[in-house]
N, C-alpha and C. Protein backbone atom coordinates (compact mmCIF):
# COMPACT_ATOMS: atom_id res chain seq x y z
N UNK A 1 82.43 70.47 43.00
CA UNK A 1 81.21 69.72 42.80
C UNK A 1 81.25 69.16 41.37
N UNK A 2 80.79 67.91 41.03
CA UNK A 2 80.60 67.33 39.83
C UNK A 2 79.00 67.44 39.00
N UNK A 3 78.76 68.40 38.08
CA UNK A 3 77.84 68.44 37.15
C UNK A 3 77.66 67.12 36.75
N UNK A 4 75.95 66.77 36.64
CA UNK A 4 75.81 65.57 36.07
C UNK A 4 74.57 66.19 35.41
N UNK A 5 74.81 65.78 34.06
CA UNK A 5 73.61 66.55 32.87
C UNK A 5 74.42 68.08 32.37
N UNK A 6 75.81 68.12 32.44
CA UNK A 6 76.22 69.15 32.14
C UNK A 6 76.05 69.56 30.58
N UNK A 7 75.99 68.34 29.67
CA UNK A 7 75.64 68.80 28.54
C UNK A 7 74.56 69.20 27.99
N UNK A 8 74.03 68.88 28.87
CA UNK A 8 72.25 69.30 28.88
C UNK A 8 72.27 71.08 28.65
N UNK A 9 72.85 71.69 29.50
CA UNK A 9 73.05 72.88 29.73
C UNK A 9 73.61 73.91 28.56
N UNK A 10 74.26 73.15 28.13
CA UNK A 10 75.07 73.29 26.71
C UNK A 10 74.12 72.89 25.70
N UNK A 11 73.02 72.06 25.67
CA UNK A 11 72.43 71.91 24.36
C UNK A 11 71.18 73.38 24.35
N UNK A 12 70.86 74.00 25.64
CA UNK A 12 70.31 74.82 25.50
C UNK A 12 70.74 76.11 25.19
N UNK A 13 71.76 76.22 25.42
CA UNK A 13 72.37 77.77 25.28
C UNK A 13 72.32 77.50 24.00
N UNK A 14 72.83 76.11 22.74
CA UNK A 14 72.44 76.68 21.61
C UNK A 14 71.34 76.52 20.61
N UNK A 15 70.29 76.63 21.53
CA UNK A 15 68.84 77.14 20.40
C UNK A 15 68.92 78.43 21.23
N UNK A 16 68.04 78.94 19.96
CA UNK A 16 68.24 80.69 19.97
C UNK A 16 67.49 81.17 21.37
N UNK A 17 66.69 80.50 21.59
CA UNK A 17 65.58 80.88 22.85
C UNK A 17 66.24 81.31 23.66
N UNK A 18 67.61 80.37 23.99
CA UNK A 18 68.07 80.26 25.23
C UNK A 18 69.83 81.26 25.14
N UNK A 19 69.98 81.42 23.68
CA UNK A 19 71.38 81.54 23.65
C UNK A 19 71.95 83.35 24.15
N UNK A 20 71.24 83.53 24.99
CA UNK A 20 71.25 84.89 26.04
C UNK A 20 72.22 84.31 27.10
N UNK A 21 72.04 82.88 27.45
CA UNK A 21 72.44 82.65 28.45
C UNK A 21 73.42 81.65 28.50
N UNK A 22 73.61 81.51 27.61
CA UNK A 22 75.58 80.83 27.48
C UNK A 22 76.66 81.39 27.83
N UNK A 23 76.82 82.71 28.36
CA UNK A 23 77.74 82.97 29.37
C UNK A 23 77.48 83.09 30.53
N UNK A 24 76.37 83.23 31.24
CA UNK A 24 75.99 83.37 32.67
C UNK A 24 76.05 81.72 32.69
N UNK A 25 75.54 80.96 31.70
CA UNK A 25 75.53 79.27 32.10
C UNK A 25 76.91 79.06 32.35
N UNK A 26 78.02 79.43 31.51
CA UNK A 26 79.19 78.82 31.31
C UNK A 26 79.63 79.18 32.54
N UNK A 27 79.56 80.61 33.48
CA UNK A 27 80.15 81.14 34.43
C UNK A 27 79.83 80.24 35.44
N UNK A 28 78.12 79.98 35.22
CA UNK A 28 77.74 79.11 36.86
C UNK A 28 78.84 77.73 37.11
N UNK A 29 78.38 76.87 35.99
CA UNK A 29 79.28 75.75 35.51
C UNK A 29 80.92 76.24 36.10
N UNK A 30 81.32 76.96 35.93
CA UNK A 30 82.64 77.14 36.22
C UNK A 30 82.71 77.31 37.66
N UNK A 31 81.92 77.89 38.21
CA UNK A 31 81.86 78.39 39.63
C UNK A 31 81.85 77.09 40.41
N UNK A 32 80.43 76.22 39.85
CA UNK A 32 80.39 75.16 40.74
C UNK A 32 80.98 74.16 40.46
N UNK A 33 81.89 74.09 39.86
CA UNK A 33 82.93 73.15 39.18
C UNK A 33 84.36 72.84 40.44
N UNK A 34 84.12 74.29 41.13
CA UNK A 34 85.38 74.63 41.83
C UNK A 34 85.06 74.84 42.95
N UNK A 35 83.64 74.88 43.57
CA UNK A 35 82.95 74.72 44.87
C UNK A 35 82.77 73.98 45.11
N UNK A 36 83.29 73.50 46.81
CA UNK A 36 82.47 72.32 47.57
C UNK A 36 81.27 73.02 48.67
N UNK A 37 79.94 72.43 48.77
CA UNK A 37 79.08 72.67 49.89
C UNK A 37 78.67 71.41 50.57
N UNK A 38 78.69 71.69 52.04
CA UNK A 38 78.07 70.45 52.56
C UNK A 38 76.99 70.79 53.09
N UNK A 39 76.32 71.65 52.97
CA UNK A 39 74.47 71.78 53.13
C UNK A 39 74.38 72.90 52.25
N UNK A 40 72.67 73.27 52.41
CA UNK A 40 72.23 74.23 52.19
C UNK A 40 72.93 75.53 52.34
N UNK A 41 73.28 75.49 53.66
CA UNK A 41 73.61 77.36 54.20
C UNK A 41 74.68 77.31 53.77
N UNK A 42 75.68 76.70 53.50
CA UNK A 42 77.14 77.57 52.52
C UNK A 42 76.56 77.76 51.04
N UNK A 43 75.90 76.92 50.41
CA UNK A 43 75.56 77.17 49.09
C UNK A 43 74.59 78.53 49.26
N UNK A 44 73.84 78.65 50.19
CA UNK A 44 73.10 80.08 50.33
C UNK A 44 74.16 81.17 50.48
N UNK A 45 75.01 80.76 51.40
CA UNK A 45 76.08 82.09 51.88
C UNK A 45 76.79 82.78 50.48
N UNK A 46 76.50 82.45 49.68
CA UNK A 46 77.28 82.29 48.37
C UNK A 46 76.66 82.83 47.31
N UNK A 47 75.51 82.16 47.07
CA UNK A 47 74.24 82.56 46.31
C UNK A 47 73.03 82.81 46.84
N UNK A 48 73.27 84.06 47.60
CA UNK A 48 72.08 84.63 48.60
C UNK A 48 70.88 84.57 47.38
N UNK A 49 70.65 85.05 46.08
CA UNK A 49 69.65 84.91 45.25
C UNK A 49 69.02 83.60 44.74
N UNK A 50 69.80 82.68 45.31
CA UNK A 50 69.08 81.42 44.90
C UNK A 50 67.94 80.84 45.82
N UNK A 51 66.93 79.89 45.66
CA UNK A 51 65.86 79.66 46.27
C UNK A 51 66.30 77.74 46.67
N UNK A 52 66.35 77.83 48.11
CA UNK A 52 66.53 76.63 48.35
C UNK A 52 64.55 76.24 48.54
N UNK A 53 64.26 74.99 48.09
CA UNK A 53 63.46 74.50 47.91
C UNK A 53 63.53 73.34 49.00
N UNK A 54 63.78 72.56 49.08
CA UNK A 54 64.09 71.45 49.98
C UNK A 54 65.69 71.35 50.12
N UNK A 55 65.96 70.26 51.06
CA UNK A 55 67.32 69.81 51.74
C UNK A 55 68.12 69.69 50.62
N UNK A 56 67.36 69.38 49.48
CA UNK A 56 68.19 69.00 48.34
C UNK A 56 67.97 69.72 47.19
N UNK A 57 66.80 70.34 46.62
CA UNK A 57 66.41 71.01 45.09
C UNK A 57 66.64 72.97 45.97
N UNK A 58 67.13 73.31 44.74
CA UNK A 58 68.00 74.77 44.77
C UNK A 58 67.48 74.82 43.16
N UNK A 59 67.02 76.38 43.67
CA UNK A 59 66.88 77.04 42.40
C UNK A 59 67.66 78.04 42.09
N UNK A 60 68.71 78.49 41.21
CA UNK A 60 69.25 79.74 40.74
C UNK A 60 68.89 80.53 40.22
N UNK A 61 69.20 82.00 39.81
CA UNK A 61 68.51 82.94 39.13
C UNK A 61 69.96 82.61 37.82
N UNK A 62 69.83 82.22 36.53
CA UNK A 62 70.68 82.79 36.13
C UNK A 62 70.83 84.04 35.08
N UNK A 63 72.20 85.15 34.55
CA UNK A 63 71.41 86.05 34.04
C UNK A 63 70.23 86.84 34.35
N UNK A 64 70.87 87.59 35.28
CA UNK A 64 70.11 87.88 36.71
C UNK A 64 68.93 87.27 37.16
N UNK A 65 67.95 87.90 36.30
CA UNK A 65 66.99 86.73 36.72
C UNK A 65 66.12 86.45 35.37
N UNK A 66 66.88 86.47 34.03
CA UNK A 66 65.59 86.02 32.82
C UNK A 66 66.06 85.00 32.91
N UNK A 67 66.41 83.73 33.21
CA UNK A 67 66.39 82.31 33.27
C UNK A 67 66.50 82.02 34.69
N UNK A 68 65.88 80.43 34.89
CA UNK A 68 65.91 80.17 36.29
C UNK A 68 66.49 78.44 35.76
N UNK A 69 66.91 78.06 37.00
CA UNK A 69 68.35 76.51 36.65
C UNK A 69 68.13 75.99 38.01
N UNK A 70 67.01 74.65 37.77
CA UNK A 70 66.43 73.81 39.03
C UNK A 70 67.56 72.55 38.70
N UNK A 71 67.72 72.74 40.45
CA UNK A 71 69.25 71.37 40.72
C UNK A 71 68.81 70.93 41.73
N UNK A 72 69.28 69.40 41.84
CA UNK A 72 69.05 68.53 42.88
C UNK A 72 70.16 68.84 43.44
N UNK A 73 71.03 68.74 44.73
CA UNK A 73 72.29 68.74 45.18
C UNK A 73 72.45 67.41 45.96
N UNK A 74 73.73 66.32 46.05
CA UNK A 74 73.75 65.09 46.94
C UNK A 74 75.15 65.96 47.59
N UNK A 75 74.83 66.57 48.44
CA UNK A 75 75.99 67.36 49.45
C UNK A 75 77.03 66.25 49.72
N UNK A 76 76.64 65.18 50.21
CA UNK A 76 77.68 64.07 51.00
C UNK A 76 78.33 63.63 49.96
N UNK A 77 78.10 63.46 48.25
CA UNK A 77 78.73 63.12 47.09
C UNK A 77 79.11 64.36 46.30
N UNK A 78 79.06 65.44 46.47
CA UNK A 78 79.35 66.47 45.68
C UNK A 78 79.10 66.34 44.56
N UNK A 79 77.99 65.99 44.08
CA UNK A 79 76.82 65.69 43.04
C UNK A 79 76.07 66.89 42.42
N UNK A 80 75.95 67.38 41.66
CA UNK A 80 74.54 68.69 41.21
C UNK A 80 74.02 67.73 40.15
N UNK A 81 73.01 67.38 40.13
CA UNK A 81 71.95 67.06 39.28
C UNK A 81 71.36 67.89 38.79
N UNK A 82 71.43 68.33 37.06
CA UNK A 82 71.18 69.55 36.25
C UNK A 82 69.24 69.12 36.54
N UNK A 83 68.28 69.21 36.78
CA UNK A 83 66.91 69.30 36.11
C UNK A 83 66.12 69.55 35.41
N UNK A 84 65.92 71.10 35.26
CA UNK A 84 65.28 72.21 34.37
C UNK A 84 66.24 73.34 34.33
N UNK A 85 65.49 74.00 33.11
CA UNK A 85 66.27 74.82 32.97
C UNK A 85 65.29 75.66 31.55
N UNK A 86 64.90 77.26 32.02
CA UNK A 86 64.15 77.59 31.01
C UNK A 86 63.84 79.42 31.86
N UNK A 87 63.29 79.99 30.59
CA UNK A 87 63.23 81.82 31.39
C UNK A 87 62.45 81.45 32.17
N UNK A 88 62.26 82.89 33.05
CA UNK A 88 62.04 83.18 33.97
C UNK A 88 60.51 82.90 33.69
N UNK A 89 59.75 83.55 32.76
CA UNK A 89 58.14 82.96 32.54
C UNK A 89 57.82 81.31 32.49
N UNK A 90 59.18 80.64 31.54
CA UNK A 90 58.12 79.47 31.82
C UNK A 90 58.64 78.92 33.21
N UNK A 91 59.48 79.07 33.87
CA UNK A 91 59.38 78.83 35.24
C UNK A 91 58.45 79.05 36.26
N UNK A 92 57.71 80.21 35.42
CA UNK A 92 56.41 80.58 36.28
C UNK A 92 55.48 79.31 36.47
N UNK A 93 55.16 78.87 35.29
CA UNK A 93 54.41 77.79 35.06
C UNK A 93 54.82 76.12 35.30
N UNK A 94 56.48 76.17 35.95
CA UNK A 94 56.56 75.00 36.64
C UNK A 94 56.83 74.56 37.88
N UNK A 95 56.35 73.58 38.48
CA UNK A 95 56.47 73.10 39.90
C UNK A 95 58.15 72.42 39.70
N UNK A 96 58.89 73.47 40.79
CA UNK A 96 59.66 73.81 40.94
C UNK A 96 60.20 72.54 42.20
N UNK A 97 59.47 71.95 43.02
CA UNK A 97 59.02 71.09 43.88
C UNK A 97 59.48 69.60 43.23
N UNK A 98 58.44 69.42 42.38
CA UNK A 98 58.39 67.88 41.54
C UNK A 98 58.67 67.96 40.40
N UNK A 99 59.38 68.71 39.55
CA UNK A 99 59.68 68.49 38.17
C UNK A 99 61.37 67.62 38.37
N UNK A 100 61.24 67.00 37.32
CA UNK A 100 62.19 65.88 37.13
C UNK A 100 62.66 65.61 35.60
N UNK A 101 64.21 65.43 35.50
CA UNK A 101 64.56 65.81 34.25
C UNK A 101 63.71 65.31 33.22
N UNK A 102 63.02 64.11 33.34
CA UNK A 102 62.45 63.33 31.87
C UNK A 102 61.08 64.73 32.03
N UNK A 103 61.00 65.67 32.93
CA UNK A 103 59.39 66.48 31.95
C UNK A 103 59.82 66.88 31.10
């Protein structure tokens, strides 16, 4: 699969908030770097802990679960669209549904 906003991911691991999670980020990144899915249910079969949201937005736990990493997926292009990305609290407080990279 091709990361798009991969540096995005990388600018967070280094402020301090986030920099817990620059190796669980780097691992995901690597994982899905080297995975193909063509729906939902293989990307579930895989990452039973992740939260499919619609046909297309997947949520991960990363670092077990103090950060959470909202992705669009285009299955037929092997696309991940990075979105959000923030702990597990302020995820509490976002719609997980309609958030879109410019919030």
């Amino acid at each position: 699969m091709r990361i798009i906003k991969e540096k995005t991911l990388k600018e967070y691991w280094l402020q301090s908030k986030y920099q817990l999670a620059e190796e669980a980020l780097k691992a995901w990144i690597y994982e899905v770097r080297y995975t193909e899915w063509d729906n939902p249910s293989e990307l579930k079969f895989k990452y039973r802990n992740a939260s499919i949201i619609s046909s297309k937005r997947v949520v991960f736990n990363i670092k077990v679960n103090d950060y959470r990493l909202i992705v669009d997926i285009e299955y037929k292009l092997k696309i991940v669209f990075v979105l959000w990305f923030g702990t597990h609290e302020e995820y509490d407080e976002t719609d997980a549904k309609t958030v879109n990279y410019d919030n």
